[in-house]
Protein backbone atom coordinates (compact mmCIF):
# COMPACT_ATOMS: atom_id res chain seq x y z
CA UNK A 1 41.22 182.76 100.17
CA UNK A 2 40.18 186.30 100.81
CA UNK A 3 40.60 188.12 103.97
CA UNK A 4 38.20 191.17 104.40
CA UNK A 5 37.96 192.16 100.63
CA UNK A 6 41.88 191.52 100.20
CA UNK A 7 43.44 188.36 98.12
CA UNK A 8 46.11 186.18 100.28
CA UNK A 9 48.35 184.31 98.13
CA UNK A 10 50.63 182.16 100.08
CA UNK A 11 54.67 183.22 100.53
CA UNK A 12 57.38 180.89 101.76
CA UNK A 13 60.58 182.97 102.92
CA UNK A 14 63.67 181.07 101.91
CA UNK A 15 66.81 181.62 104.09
CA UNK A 16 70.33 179.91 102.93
CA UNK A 17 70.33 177.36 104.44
CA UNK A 18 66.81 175.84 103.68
CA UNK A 19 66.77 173.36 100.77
CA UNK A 20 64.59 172.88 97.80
CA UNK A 21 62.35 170.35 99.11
CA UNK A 22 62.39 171.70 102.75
CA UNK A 23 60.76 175.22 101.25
CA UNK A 24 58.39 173.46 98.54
CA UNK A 25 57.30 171.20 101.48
CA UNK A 26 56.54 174.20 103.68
CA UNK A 27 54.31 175.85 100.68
CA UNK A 28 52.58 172.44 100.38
CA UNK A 29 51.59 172.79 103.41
CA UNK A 30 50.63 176.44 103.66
CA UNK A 31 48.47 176.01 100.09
CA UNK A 32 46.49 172.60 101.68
CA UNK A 33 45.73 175.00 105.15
CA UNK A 34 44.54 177.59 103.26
CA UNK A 35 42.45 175.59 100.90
CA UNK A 36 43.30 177.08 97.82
CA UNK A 37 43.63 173.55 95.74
CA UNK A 38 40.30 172.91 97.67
CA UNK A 39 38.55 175.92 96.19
CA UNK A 40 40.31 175.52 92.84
CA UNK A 41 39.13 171.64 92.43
CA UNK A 42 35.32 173.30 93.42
CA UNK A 43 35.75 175.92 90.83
CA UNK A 44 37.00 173.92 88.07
CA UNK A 45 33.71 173.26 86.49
CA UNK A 46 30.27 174.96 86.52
CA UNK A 47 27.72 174.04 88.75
CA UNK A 48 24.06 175.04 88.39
CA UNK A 49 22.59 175.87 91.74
CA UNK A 50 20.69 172.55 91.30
CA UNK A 51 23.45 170.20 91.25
CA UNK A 52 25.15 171.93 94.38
CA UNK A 53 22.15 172.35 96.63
CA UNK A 54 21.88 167.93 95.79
CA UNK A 55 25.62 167.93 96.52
CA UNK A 56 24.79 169.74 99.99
CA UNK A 57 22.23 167.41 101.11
CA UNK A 58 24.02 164.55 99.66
CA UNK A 59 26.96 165.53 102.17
CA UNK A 60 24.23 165.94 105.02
CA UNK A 61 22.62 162.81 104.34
CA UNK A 62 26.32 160.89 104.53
CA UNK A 63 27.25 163.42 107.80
CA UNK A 64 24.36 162.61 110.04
CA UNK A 65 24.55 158.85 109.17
CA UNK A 66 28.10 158.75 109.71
CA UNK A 67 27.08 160.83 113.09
CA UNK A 68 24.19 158.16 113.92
CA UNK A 69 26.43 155.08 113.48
CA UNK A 70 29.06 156.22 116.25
CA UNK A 71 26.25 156.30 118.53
């Protein structure tokens, strides 16, 4: 995620008397908000501008029926 120009890599601050699994849970967490697996999974293979502008309709073919079956 970038923030005006600027890379943000997530930081969990540990105190003494946090645990292992109470801090990794917290930087679970903070990674899935900030989308960075998101971006990563999206960015893990090429995509010609072809197969993501079908991708984008695909998605906006499934939204607005999805939209048009909850009346």
């Amino acid at each position: 995620m970038h923030l005006k120009g600027e890379l943000f890599l997530p930081e969990v601050h540990i105190s003494s008397s946090d645990s292992f699994d109470q801090a990794l849970k917290r930087f679970n967490k903070l990674v899935q908000q900030t989308g960075i697996l998101a971006e990563a999974r999206r960015r893990e293979h090429y995509e010609p501008p072809s197969v993501r502008r079908k991708k984008k309709a695909a998605a906006k073919r499934r939204k607005s029926l999805k939209n048009a079956q909850r009346g």
